[in-house]
Every structure is written in structure tokens, then in C-alpha cells.
C-alpha atoms as a PDB file:
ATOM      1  CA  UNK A   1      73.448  63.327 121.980  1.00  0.00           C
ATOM      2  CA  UNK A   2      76.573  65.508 121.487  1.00  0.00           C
ATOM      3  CA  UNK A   3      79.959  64.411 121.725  1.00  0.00           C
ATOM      4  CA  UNK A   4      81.377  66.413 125.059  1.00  0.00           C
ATOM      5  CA  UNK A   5      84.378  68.296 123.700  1.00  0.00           C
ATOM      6  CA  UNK A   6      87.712  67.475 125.657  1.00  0.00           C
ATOM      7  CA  UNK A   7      90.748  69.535 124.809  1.00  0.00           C
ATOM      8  CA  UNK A   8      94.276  69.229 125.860  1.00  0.00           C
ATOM      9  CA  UNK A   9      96.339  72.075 126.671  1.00  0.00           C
ATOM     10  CA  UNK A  10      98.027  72.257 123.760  1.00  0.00           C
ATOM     11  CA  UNK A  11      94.677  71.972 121.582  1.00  0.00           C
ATOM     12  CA  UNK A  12      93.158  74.652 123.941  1.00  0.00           C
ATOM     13  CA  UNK A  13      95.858  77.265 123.427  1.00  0.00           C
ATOM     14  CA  UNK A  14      95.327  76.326 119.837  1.00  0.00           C
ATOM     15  CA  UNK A  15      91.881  77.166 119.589  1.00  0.00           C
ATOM     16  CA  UNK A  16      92.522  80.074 122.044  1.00  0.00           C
ATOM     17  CA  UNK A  17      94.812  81.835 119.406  1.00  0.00           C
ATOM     18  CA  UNK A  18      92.232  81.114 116.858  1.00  0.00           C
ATOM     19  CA  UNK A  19      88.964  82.607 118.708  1.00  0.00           C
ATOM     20  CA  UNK A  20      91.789  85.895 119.295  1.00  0.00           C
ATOM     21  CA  UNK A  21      92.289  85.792 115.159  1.00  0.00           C
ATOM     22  CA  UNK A  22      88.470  86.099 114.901  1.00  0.00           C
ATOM     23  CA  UNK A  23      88.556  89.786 116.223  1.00  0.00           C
ATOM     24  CA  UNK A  24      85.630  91.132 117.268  1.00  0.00           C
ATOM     25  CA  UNK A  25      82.925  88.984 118.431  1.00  0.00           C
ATOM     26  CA  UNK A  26      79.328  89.710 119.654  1.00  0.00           C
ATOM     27  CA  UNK A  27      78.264  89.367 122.991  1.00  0.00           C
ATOM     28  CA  UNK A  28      76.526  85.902 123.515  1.00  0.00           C
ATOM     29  CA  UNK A  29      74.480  87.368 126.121  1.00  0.00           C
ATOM     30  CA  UNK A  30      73.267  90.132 125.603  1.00  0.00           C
ATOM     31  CA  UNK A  31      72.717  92.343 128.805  1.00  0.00           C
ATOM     32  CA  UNK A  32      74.244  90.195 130.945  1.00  0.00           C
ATOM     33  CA  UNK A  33      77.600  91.635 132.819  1.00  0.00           C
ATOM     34  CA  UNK A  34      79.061  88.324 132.338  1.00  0.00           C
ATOM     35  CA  UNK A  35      79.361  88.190 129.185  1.00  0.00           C
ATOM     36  CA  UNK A  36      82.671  87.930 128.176  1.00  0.00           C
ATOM     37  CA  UNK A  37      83.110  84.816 129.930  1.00  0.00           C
ATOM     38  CA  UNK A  38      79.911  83.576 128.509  1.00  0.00           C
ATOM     39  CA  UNK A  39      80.592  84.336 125.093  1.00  0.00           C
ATOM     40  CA  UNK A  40      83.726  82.798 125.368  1.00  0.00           C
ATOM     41  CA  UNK A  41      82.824  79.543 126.662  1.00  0.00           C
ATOM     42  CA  UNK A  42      79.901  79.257 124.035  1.00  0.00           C
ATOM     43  CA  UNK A  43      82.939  79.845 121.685  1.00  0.00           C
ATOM     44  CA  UNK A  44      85.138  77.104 123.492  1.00  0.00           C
ATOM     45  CA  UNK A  45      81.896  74.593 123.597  1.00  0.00           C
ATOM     46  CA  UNK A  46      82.135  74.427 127.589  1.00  0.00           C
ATOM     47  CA  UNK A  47      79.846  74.735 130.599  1.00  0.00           C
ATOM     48  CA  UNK A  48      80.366  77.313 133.333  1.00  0.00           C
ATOM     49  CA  UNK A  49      84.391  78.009 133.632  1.00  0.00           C
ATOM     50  CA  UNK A  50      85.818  74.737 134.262  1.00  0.00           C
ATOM     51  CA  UNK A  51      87.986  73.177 131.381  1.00  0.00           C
ATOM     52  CA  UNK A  52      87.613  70.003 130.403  1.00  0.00           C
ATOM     53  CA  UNK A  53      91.498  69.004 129.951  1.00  0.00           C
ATOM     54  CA  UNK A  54      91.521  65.116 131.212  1.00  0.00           C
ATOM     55  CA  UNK A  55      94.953  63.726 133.031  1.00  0.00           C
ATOM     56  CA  UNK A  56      95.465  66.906 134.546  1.00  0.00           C
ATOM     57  CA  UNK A  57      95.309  68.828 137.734  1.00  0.00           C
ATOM     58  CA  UNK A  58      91.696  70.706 137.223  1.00  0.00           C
ATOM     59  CA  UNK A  59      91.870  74.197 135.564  1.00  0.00           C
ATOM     60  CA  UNK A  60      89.362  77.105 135.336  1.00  0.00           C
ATOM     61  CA  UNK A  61      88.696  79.413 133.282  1.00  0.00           C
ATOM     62  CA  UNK A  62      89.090  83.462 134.182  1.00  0.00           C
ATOM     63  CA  UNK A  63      88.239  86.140 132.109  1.00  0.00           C
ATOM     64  CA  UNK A  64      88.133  89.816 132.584  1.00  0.00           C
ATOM     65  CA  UNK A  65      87.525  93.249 130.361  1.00  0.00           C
ATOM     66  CA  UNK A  66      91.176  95.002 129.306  1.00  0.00           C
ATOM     67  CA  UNK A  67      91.628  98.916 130.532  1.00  0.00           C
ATOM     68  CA  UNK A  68      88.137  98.714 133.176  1.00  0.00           C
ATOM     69  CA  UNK A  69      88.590  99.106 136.833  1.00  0.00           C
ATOM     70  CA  UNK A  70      86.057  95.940 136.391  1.00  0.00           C
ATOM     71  CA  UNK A  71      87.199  92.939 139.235  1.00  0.00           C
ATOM     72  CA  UNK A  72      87.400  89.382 138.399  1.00  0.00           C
ATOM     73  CA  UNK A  73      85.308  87.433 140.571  1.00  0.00           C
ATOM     74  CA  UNK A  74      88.054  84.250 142.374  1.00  0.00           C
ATOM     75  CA  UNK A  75      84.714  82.662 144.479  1.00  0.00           C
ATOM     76  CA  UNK A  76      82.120  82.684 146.486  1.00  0.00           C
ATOM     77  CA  UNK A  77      82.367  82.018 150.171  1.00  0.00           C
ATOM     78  CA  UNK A  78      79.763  83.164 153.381  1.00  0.00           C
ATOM     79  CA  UNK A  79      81.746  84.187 156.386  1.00  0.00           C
ATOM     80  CA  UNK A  80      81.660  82.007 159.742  1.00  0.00           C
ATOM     81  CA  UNK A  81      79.885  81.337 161.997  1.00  0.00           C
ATOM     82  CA  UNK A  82      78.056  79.812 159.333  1.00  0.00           C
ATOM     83  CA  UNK A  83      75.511  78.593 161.359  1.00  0.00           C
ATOM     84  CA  UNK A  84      74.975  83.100 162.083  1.00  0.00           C
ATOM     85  CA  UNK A  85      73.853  83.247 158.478  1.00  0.00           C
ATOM     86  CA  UNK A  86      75.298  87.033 158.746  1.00  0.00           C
ATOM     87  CA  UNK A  87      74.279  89.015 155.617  1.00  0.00           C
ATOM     88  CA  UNK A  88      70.802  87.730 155.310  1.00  0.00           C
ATOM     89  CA  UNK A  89      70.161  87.197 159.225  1.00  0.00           C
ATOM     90  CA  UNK A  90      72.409  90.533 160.414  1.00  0.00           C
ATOM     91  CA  UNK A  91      73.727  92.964 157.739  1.00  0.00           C
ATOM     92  CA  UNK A  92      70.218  92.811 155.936  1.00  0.00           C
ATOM     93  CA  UNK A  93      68.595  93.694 158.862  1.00  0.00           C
ATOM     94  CA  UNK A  94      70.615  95.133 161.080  1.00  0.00           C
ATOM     95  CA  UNK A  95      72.757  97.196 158.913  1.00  0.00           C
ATOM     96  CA  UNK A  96      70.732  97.422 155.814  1.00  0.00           C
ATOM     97  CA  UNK A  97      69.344 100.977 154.118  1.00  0.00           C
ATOM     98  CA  UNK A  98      66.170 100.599 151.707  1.00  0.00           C
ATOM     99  CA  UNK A  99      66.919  99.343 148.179  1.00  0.00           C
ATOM    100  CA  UNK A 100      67.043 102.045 145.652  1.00  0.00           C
ATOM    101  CA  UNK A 101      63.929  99.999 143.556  1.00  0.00           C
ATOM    102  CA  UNK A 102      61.988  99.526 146.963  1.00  0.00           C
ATOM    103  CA  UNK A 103      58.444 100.217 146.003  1.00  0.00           C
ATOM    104  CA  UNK A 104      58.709  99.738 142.394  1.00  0.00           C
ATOM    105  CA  UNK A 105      60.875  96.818 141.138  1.00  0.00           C
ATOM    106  CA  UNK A 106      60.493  94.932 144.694  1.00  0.00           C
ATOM    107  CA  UNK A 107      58.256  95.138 147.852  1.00  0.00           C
ATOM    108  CA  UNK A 108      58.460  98.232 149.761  1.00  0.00           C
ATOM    109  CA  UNK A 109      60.339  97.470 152.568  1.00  0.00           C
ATOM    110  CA  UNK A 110      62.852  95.708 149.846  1.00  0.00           C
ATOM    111  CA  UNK A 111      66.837  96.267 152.079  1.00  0.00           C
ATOM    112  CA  UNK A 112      70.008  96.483 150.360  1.00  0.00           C
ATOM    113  CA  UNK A 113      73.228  95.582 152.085  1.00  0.00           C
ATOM    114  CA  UNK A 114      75.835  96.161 148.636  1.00  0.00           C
ATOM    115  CA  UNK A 115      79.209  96.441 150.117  1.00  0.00           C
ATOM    116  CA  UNK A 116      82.975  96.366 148.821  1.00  0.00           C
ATOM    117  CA  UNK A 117      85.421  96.111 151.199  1.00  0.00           C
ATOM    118  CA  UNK A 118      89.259  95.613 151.693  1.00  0.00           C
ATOM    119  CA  UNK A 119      91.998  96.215 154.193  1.00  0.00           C
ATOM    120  CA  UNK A 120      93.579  99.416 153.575  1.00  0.00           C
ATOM    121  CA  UNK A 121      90.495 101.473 154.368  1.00  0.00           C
ATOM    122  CA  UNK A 122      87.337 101.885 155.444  1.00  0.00           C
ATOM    123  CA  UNK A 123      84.023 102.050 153.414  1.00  0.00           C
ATOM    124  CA  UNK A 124      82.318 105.224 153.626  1.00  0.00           C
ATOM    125  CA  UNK A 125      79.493 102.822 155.835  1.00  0.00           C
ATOM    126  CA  UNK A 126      82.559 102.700 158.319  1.00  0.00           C
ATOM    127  CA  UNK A 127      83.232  97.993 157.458  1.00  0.00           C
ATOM    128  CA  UNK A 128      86.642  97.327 156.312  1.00  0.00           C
ATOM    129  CA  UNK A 129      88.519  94.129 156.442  1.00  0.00           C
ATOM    130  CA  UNK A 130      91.162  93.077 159.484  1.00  0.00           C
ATOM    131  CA  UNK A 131      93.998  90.637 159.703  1.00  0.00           C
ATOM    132  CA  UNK A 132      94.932  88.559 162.671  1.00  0.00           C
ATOM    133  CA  UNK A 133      97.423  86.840 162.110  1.00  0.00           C
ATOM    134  CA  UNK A 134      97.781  85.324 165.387  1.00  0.00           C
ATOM    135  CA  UNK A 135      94.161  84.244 165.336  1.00  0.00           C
ATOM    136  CA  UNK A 136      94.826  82.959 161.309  1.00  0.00           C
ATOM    137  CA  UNK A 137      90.944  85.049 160.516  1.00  0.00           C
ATOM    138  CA  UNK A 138      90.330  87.630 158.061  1.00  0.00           C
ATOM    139  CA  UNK A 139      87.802  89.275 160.233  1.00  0.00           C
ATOM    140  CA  UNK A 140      85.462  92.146 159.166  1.00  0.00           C
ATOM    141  CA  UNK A 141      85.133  95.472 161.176  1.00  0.00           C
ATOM    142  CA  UNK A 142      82.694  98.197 161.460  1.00  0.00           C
ATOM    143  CA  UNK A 143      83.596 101.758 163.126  1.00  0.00           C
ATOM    144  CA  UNK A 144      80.572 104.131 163.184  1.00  0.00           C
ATOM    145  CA  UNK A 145      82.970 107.159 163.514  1.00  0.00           C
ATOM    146  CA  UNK A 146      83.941 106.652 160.153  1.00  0.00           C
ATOM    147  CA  UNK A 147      80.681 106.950 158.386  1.00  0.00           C
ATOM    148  CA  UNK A 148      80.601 109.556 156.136  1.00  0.00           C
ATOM    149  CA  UNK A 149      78.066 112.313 157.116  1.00  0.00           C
ATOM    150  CA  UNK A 150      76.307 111.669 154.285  1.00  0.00           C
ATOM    151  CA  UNK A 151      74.941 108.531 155.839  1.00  0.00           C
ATOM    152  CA  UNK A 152      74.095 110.243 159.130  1.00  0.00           C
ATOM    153  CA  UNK A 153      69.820 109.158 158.731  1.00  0.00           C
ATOM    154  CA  UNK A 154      71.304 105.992 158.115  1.00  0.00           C
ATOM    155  CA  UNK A 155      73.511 105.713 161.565  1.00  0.00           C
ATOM    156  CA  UNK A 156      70.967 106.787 163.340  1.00  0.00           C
ATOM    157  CA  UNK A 157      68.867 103.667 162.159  1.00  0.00           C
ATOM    158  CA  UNK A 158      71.673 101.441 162.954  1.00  0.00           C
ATOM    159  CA  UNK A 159      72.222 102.973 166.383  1.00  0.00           C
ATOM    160  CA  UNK A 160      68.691 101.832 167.291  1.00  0.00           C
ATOM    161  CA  UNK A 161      68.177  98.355 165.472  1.00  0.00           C
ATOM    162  CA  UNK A 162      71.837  97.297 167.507  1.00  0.00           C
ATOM    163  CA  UNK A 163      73.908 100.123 168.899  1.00  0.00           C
ATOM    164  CA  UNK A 164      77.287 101.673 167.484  1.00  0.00           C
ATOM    165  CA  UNK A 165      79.866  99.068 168.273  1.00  0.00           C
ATOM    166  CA  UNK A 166      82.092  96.874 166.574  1.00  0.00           C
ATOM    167  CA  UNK A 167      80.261  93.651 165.192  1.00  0.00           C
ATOM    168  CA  UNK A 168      79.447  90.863 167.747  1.00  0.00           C
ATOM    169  CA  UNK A 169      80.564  88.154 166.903  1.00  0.00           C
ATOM    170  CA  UNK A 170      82.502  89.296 164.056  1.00  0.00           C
ATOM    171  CA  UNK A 171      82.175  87.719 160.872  1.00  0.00           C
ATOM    172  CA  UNK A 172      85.175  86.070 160.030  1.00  0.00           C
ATOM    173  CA  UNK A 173      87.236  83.399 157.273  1.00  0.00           C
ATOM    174  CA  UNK A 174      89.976  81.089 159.138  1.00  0.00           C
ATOM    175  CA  UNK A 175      92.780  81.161 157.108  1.00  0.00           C
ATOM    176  CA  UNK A 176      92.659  76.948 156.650  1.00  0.00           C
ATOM    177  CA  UNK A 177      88.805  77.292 154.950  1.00  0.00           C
ATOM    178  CA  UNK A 178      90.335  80.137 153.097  1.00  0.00           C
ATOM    179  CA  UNK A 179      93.453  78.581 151.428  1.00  0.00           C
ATOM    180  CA  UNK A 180      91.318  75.261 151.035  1.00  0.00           C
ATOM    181  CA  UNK A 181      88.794  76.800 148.926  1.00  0.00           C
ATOM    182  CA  UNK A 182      91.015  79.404 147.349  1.00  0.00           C
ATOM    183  CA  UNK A 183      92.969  76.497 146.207  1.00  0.00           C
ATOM    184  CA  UNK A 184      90.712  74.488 144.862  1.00  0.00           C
ATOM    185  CA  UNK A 185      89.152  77.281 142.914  1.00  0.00           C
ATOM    186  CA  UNK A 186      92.545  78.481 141.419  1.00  0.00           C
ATOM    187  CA  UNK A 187      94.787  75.867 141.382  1.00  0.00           C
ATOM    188  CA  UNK A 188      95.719  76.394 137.697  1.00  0.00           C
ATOM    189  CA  UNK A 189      94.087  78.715 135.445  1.00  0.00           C
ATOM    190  CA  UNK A 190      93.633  80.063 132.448  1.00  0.00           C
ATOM    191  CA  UNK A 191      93.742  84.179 132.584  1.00  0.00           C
ATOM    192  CA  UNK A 192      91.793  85.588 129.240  1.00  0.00           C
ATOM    193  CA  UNK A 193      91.625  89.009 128.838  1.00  0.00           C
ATOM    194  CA  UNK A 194      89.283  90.946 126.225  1.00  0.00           C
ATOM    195  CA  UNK A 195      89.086  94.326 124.600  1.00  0.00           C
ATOM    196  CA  UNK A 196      85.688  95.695 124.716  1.00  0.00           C
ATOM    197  CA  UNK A 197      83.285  97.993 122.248  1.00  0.00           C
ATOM    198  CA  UNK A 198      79.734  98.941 121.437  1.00  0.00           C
ATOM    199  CA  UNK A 199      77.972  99.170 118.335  1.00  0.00           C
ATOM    200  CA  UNK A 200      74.597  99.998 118.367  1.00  0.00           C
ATOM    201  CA  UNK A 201      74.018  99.325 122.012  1.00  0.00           C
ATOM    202  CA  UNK A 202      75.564  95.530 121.703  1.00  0.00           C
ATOM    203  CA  UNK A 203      79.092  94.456 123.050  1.00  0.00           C
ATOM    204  CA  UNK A 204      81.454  92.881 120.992  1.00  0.00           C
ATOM    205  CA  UNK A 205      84.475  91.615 122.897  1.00  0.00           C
ATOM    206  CA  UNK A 206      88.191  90.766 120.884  1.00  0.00           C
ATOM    207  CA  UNK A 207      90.097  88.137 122.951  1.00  0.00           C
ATOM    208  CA  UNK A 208      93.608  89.808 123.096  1.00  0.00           C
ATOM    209  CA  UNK A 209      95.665  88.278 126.273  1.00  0.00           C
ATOM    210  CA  UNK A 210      95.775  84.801 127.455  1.00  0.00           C
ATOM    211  CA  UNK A 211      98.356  83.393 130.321  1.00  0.00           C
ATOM    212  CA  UNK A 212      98.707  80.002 131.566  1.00  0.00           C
ATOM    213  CA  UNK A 213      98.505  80.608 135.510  1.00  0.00           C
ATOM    214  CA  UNK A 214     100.102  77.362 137.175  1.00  0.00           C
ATOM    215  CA  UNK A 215     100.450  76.510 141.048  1.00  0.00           C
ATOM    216  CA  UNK A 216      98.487  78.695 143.329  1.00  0.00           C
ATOM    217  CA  UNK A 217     100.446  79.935 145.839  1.00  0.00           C
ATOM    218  CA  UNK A 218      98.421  81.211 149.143  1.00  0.00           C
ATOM    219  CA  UNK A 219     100.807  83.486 150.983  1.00  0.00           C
ATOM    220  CA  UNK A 220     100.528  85.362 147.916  1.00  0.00           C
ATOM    221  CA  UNK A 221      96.767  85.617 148.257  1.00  0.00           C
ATOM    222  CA  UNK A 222      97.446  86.997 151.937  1.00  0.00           C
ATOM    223  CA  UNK A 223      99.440  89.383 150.845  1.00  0.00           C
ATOM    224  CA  UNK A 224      96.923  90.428 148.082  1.00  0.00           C
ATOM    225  CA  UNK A 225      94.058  90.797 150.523  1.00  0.00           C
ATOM    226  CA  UNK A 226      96.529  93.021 152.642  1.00  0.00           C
ATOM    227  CA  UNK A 227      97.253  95.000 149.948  1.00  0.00           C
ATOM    228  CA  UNK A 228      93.689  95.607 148.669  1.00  0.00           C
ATOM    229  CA  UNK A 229      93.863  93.828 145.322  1.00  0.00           C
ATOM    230  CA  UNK A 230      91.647  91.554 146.160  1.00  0.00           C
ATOM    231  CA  UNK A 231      88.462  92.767 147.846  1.00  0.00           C
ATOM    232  CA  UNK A 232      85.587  91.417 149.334  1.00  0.00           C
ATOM    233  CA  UNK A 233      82.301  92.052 148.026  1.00  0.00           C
ATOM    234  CA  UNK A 234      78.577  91.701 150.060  1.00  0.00           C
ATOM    235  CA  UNK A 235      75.928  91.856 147.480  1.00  0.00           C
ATOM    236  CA  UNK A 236      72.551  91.456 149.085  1.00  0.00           C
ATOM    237  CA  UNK A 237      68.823  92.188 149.071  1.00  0.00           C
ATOM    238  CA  UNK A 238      65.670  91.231 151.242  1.00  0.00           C
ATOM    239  CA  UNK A 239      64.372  88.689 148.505  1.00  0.00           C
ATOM    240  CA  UNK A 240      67.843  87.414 147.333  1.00  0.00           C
ATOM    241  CA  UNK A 241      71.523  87.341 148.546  1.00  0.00           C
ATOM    242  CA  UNK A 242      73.630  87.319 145.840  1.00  0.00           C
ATOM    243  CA  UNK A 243      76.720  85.958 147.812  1.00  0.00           C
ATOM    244  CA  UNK A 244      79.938  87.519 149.303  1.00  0.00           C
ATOM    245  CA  UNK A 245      82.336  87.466 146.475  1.00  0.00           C
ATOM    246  CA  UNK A 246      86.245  87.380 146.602  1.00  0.00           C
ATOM    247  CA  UNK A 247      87.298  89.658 144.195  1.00  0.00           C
ATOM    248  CA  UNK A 248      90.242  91.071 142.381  1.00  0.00           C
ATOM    249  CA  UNK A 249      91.419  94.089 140.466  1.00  0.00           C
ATOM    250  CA  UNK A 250      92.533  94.397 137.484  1.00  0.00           C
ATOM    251  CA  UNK A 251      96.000  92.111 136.012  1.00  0.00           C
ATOM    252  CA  UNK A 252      96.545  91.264 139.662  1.00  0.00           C
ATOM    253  CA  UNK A 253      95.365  87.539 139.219  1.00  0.00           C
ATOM    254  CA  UNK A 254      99.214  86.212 137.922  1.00  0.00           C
ATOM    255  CA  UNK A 255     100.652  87.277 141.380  1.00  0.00           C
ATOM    256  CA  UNK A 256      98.856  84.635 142.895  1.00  0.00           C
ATOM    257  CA  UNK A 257     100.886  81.958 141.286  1.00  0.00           C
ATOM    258  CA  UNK A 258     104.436  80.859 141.073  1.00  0.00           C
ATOM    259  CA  UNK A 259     104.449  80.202 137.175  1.00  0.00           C
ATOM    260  CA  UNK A 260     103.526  82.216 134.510  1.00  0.00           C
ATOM    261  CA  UNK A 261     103.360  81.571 130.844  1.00  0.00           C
ATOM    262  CA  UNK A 262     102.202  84.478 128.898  1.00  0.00           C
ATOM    263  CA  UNK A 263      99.898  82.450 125.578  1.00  0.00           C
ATOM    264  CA  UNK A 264      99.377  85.888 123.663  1.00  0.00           C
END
């Protein structure tokens, strides 16, 4: 049975600066999206993205392509009501158009419901995302008017399934369940960024910036989710819900904490 590796910080940083010496490195994984983080923590000897540092506050592990409009993913969390069970039990049905490989890849009544949404605007399917602060919810919102017209067929469908107004109940995350798992996800973290290219249709990522991200701070996160650099994301079909993401754009992860240590 092999030895679980357990690094300290020090030894991590270490073998960060050596797996950014290495240059360019193949992707582990090939044709999967995730694959930076992947082939990093095959590199690092780890499961998943949690470090094992012992006598320490727990850390994770964040990674991200360089010069992309890609968006780190911070968690996964389902709206409330829970007990609702909105994207597969509302937005699928409700809400959903038919999936683009309805009929071939899946069944032929296969929905989609693939949303990204924030709070500076709305998505051209008329959801965006609402603050009340007096209520402490991050609430999201749905305005038919401001479909685009290119989803007029689609409207119309909506209209009859459950009428034109604003959600009811609307889906919502209390501000408590928020900062408690926001927190737990991101307490401390470290933030590794890679260049990417492609050689004969394979990746090869070179591991350029690393920071040391250390106490979470949540008003920041507020403010980030006002400011639509961090987004949330609905990714769901009729055979699978992906989850609703929290997501962020790109170098925007150090605001969220009060100290920064830049590692390369």
C-alpha cells in the first residue's frame, strides 16, 4: 500500500517551484476541461483539490488557465428551498428549451436549462441575480421583457407551462449558508495559474503563477457577487444536473482574502 504523501507548506511551495521549472507538461487527462487541475494534482500525488498539509487550518487547491476568460469554479451549492429541488423540479421543466443533442446523443425530449448569471445584468433568457440586503438572500430573478427576441418560440413555451412573472417562490441563498460554505471551501488556498498550448491536438499546460491566499474574508465575496466577478452558473439536463456552480473570473480569486503572498 502506498505511503500517503503529506507536505508542509514550505515543502509544497518547494515542489510547486519545481513542477513550474519542468515547463511544459502534458495534459493528464486528456479531453477533459479539467485538466489543469488534474494534471497538477497527479503531479503533486493528491486526490481531488484538498492539500494534505497536517497542523494546519485546511487548504485547497485552485487552479485556473492564464489569458482565458475561463472561470474558476469556488463550489457547488443548490438554491433554497431545498426541499423545491428548483433546477431539476422547475427550471428543467418549466423554463427549459430542448437540448441541442436531443434526438441523437440523448432521448428526444432531452431539456437543457445552461445558465450564467450575475448581478449587473440580465441574461438574454431575462434571470439575473438580486441582492437583499435587508432580507440577507441572494435571490434569483426572471423578467420576460428582457428576453431577447431571439428567444421569442421559447417565451411563448414558458408563458404556457407557468405564465410570465417573476419566479414563485424565488430561489434563493441566505447569506449565513452562503458565508458558511464559502468559508469552508476557501478558507486558505492555494491560487495556481497555468499557461496553456496545443500540439497536435493535446494540451500541455506550464505552471507559471502560484499565491498563497490566507483568511477568507466574506464581505469581500458580497461585494464580488455585486460586482459580477463571481457568477452563478445552472448547468442542467433532463438525465443529469450538473449542479449550480459559484464561479469566478479571471485573477479575481485574491480579493477574497485579506493576505496575499505572491509564491511565483
Amino acid at each position: 500500500m502506498t505511503k500517503p504523501i503529506i507536505y508542509t507548506k514550505a515543502t509544497l511551495i518547494a515542489k510547486l517551484k519545481e513542477i513550474s521549472a519542468m515547463g511544459f507538461i502534458p495534459n493528464a487527462r486528456k479531453g477533459n476541461q479539467g485538466g489543469i487541475g488534474n494534471t497538477l494534482e497527479d503531479l503533486l500525488g493528491i486526490e481531488e483539490n484538498n492539500l494534505p498539509i497536517p497542523n494546519a487550518t485546511e487548504w485547497e487547491l485552485k487552479t485556473q488557465r492564464l489569458n482565458s476568460t475561463s472561470l474558476t469554479t469556488l463550489f457547488h451549492m443548490e438554491p433554497s428551498p431545498r426541499a423545491v429541488r428548483f433546477v431539476p423540479q422547475i427550471f428543467l421543466p418549466k423554463y427549459g428549451w430542448p437540448h441541442k443533442e436531443a434526438g441523437k446523443r440523448y432521448p428526444k425530449r432531452e431539456m437543457s436549462f445552461r445558465q450564467t448569471i450575475h448581478g449587473l445584468s440580465r441574461s438574454d433568457r431575462g434571470f439575473m441575480v438580486k441582492i437583499d440586503s435587508t432580507e440577507r438572500k441572494f435571490l434569483i430573478s426572471f423578467d420576460a421583457k428582457s428576453v431577447d427576441i431571439r428567444h421569442e418560440k421559447w417565451l411563448q413555451l414558458v408563458e404556457k407551462r407557468i405564465g410570465l412573472k417573476e419566479l414563485s417562490p424565488q430561489p434563493y441563498w441566505g447569506f449565513d449558508d452562503l458565508e458558511y460554505k464559502a468559508g469552508t471551501k476557501l478558507l486558505n488556498t492555494f491560487y495556481v495559474q497555468a499557461e496553456v498550448k496545443i500540439e497536435r491536438g493535446r494540451e500541455y499546460y506550464k505552471y507559471t503563477k502560484v499565491m498563497m491566499l490566507k483568511k477568507f474574508n466574506f464581505d469581500d465575496f458580497l461585494k464580488a457577487l455585486d460586482e459580477a466577478k463571481i457568477l452563478i452558473d445552472f448547468d442542467a439536463r433532463t438525465g443529469h444536473n450538473h449542479g449550480t456552480k459559484f464561479r469566478m473570473r479571471q485573477d479575481c480569486l485574491p480579493m477574497l482574502y485579506k493576505n496575499v503572498k505572491i509564491i511565483l
